[in-house]
Protein backbone atom coordinates (compact mmCIF):
# COMPACT_ATOMS: atom_id res chain seq x y z
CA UNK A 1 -39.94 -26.18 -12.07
CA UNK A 2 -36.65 -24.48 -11.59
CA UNK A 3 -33.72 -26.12 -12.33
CA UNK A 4 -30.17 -25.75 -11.03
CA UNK A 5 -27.42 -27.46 -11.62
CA UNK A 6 -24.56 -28.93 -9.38
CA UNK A 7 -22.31 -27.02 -10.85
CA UNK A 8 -23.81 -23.81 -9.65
CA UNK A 9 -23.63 -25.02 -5.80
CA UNK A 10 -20.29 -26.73 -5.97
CA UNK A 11 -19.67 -22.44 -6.67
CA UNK A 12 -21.16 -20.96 -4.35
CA UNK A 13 -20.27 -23.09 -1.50
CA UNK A 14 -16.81 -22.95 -2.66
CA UNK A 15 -17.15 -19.32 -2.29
CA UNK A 16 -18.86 -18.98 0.96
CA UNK A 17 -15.89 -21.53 2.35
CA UNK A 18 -13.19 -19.01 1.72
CA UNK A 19 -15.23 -15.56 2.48
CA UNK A 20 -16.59 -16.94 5.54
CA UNK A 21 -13.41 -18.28 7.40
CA UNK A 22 -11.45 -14.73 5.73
CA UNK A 23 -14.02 -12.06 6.56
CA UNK A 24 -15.57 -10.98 9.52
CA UNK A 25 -19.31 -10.58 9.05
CA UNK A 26 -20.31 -6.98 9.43
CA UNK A 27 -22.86 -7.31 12.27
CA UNK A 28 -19.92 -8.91 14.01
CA UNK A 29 -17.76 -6.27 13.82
CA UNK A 30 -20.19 -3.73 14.96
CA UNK A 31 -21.01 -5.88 17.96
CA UNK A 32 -17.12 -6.30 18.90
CA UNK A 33 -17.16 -2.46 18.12
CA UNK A 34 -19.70 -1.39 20.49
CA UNK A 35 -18.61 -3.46 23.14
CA UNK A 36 -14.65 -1.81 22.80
CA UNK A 37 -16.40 1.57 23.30
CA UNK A 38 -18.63 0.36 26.46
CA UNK A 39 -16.09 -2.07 28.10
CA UNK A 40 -13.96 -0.72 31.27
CA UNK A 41 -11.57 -3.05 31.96
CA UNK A 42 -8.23 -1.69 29.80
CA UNK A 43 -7.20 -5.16 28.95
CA UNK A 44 -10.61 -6.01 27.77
CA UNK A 45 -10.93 -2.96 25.47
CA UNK A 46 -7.49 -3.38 24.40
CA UNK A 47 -8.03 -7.15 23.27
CA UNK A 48 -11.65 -6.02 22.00
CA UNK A 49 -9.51 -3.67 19.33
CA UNK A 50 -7.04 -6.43 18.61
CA UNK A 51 -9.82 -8.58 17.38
CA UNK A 52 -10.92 -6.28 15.37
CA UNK A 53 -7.07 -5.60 13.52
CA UNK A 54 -6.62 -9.22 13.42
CA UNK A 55 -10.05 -8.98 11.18
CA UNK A 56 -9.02 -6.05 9.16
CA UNK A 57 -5.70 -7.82 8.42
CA UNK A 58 -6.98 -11.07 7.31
CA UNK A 59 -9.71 -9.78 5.35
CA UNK A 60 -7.14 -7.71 3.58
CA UNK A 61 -4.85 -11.00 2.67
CA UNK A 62 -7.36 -13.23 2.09
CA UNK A 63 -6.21 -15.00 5.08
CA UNK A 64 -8.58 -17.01 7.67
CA UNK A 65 -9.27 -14.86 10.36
CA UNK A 66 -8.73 -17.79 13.05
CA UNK A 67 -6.46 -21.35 12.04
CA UNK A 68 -9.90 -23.16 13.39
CA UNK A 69 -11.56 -22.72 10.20
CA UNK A 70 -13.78 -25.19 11.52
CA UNK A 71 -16.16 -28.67 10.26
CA UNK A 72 -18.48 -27.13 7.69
CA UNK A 73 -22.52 -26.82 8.68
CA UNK A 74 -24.98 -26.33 6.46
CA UNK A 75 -28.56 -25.27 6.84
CA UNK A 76 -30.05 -25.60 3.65
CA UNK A 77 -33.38 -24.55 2.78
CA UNK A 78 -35.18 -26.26 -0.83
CA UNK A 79 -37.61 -25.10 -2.51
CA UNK A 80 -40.33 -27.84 -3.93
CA UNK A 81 -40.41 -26.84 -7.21
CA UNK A 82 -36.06 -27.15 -7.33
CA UNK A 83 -34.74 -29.67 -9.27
CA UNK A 84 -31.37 -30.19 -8.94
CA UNK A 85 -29.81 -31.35 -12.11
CA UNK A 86 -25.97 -32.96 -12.94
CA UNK A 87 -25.60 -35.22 -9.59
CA UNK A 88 -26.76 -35.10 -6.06
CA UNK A 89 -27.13 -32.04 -3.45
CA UNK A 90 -25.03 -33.54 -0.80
CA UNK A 91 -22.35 -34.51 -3.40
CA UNK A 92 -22.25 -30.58 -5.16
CA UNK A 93 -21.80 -29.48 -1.15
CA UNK A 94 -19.25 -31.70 -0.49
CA UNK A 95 -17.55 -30.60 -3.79
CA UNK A 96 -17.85 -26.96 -2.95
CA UNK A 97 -16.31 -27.58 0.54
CA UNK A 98 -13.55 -30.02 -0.94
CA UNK A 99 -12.13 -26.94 -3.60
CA UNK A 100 -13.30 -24.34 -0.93
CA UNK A 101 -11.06 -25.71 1.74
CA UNK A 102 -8.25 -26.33 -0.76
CA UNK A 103 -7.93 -23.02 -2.98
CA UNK A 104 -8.49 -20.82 0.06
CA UNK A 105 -5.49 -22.93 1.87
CA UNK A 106 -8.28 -23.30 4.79
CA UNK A 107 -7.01 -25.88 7.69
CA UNK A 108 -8.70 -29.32 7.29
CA UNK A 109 -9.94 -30.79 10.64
CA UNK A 110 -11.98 -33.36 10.07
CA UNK A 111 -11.18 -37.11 10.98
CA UNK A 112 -13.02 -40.35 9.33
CA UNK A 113 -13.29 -41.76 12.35
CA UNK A 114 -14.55 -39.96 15.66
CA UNK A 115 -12.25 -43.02 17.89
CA UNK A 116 -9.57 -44.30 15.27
CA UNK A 117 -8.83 -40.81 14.10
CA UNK A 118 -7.69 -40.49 10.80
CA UNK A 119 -7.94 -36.81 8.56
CA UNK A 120 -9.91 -37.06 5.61
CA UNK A 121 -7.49 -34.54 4.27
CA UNK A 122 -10.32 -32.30 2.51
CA UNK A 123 -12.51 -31.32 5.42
CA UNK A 124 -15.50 -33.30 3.90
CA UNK A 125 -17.95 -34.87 4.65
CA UNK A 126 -20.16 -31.66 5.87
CA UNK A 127 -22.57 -31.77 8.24
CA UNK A 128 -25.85 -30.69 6.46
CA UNK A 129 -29.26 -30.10 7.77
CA UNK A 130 -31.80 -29.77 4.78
CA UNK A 131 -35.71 -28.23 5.09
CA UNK A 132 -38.01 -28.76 2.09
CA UNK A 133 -40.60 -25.97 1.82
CA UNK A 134 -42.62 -24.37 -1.02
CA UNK A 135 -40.98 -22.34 -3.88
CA UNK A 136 -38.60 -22.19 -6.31
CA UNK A 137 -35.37 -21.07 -4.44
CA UNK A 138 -32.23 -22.50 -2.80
CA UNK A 139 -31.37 -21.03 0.14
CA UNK A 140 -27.71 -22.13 1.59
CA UNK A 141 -26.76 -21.03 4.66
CA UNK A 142 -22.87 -22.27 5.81
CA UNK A 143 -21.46 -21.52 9.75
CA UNK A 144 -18.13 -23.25 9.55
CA UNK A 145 -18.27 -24.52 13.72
CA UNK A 146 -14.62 -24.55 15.39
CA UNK A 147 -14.52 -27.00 18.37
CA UNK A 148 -13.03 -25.09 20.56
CA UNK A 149 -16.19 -23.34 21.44
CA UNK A 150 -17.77 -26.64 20.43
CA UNK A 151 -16.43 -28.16 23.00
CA UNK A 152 -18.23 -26.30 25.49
CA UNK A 153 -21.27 -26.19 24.68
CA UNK A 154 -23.88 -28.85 26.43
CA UNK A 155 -27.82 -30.15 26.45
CA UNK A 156 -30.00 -31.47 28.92
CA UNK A 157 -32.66 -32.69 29.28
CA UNK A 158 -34.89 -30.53 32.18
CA UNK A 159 -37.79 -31.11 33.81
CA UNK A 160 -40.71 -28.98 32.71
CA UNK A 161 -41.16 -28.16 37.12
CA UNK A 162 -37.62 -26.61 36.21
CA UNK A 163 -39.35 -23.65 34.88
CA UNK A 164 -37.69 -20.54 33.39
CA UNK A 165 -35.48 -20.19 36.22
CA UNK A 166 -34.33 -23.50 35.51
CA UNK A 167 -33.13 -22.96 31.82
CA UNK A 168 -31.95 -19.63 33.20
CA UNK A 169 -29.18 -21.36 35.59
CA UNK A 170 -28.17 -23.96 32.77
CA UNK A 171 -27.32 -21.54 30.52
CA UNK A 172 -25.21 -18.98 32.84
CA UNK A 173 -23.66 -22.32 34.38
CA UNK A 174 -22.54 -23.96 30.78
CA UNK A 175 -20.88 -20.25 29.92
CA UNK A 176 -19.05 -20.05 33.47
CA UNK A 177 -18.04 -23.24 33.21
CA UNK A 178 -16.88 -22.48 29.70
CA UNK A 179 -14.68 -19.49 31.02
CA UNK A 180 -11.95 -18.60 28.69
CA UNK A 181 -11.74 -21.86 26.09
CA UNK A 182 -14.28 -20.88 23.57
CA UNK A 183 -12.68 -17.54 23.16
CA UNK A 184 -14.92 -14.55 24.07
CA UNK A 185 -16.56 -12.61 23.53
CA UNK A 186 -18.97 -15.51 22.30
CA UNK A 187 -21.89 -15.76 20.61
CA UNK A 188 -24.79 -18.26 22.96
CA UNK A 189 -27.07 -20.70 21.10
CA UNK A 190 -30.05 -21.73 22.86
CA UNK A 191 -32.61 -24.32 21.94
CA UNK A 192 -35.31 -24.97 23.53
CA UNK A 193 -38.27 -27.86 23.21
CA UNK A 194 -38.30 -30.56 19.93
CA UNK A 195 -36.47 -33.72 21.61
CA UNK A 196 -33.20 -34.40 22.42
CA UNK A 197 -31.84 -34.26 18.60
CA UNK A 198 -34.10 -31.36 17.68
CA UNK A 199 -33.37 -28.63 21.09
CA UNK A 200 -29.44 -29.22 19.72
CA UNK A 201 -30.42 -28.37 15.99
CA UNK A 202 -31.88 -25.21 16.99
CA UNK A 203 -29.66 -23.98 19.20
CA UNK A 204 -26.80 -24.33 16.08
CA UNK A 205 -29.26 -22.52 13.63
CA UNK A 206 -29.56 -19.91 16.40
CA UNK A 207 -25.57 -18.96 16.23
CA UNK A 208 -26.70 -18.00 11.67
CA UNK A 209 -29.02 -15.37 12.74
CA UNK A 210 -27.78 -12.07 12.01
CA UNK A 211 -26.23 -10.89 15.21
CA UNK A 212 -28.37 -9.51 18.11
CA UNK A 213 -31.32 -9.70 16.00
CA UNK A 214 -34.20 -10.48 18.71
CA UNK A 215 -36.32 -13.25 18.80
CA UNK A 216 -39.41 -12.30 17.49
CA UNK A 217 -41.64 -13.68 20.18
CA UNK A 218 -41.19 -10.95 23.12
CA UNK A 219 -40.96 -13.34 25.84
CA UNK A 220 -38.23 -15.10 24.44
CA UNK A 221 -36.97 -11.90 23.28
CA UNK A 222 -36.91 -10.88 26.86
CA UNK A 223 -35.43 -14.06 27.82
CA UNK A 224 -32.49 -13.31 25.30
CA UNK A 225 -31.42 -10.60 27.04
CA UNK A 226 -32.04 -11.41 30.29
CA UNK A 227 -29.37 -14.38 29.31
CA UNK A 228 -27.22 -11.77 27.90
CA UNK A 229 -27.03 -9.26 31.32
CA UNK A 230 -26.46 -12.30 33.46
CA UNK A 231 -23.98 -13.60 31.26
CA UNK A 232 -22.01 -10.86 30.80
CA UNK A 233 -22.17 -10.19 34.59
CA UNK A 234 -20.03 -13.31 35.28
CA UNK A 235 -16.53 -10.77 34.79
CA UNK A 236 -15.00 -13.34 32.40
CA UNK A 237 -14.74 -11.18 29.84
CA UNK A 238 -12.91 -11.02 26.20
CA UNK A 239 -10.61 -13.65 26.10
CA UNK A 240 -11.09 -14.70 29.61
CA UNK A 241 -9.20 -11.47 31.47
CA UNK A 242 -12.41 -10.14 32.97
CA UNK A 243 -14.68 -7.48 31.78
CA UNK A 244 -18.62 -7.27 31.53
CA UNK A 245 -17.49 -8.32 27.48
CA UNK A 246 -18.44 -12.20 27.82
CA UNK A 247 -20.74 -12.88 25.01
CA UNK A 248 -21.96 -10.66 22.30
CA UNK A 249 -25.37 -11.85 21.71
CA UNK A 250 -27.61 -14.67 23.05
CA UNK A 251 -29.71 -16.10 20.65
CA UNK A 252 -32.76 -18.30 21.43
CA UNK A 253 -34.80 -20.88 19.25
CA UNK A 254 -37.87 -22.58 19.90
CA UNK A 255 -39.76 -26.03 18.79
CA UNK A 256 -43.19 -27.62 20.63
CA UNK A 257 -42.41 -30.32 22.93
CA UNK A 258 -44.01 -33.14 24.72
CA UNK A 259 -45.68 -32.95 27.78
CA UNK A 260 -43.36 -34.53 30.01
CA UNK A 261 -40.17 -32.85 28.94
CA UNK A 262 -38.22 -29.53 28.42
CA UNK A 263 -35.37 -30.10 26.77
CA UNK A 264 -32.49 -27.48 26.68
CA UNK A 265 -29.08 -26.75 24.69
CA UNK A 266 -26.27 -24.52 24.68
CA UNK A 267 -24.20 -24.23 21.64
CA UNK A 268 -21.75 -21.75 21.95
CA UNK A 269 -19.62 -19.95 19.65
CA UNK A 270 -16.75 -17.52 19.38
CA UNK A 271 -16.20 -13.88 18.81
CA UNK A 272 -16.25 -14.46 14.84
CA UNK A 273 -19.14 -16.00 14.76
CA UNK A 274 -19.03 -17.52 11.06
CA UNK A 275 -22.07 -17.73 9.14
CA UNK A 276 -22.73 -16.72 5.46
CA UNK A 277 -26.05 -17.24 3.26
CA UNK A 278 -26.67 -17.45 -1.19
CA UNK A 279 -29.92 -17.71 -2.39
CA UNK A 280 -29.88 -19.85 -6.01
């Protein structure tokens, strides 16, 4: 049995809180990179390089790289032979996001109350999906989520006669209809099967794989970028002034279903594309 302490999270997540919302992941950067040197449109290319200084400045001042710095998700991975010792999992994340969000001068945007408002003033409580599996590691992944490409994003539930074609014209449709608000290029989420809470969950875990990294069944891998070329074909390009720049990446994630449904969602996210990952 390993043992870690609270302590030891409260740390880390505290950590990953500030790096996160001040430093642009580096398979992010390489995708915004590539895309400057492909894209046509001059204003596209020109905001594609912007993006890309406004990075290399914040990184340098240890300053967020957007003033979303978003409601902290977790995806957190335990190991069966962890034993957490000093206080409670949930609490030590909590913690971590609490001094994260306060020492790193990070904006807090989350309310007590989703109707009667209210800020909590610390940006707790986190939103944390946990998996128990065998071993003796902690694995914390954390994608702070702005809602400005959370807003945008959509489920439904399809019929399974909808076919691939089907999940095909959801997708494009939730991006067009997105247009400019969740700040492209984005970064797609797609879920696909579980029920209507689990099609949701995968499509946010999709948005922590490393960037462009293919599904690894090929038909889905296929489907990816099939997603991507239409996508990208709809000319609203980086920051909604046209180009084939829309999305970086399209990420898709899969669950078994039941007979009678298919059920679908889109969670979309923006050119940063926040996501970092400790192993205790």
């Amino acid at each position: 049995m390993k043992e870690i302490a609270v302590s030891e999270v409260t740390r880390a997540v505290k950590a990953m809180c500030i790096s996160a919302n001040c430093n642009l992941g580096e398979d992010v950067r390489n995708r915004i990179a590539i895309a400057q040197s492909c894209e046509t449109n001059p204003v596209g290319r020109d905001i594609l390089g912007k993006l890309l200084q406004n990075a290399d400045i914040a990184s340098s001042n240890a300053m967020p790289i957007c003033q979303d710095t978003g409601m902290a998700v977790f995806f957190v991975t335990l190991g069966q032979e962890v034993h957490i010792t000093g206080g409670g999992l949930t609490d030590a994340i909590n913690e971590g996001v609490r001094q994260g969000y306060a020492e790193g001068f990070l904006r807090k945007s989350v309310v007590s109350d989703p109707i009667r408002r209210g800020n909590t003033g610390d940006n707790t409580p986190a939103v944390i999906h946990y998996d128990v599996v065998p071993g003796d590691t902690l694995t914390i992944t954390f994608a702070p989520k702005g809602f400005g490409s959370e807003n945008m994003s959509a489920v439904k539930m399809c019929k399974p006669s909808e076919g691939m074609d089907g999940i095909i014209n959801f997708v494009v449709d939730t991006v067009r209809r997105a247009g400019p608000n969740p700040c492209p290029p984005i970064v797609v989420g797609v879920g696909l099967g579980g029920t209507f809470e689990k099609c949701t969950q995968l499509a946010k875990h999709a948005l922590t794989r490393t960037l462009g990294q293919p599904n690894p069944d090929p038909y889905y891998a296929e489907l990816e970028q099939t997603l991507l070329q239409k996508i990208n074909a709809l000319d609203i390009g980086p920051q909604g002034f046209g180009g084939q720049t829309t999305a970086l990446a399209v990420h898709v994630e899969t669950y078994p279903t039941h007979i009678a449904g298919m059920p679908c969602s889109v969670n979309i996210n923006c050119h940063v594309t926040r996501h970092e990952t400790v192993i205790l």
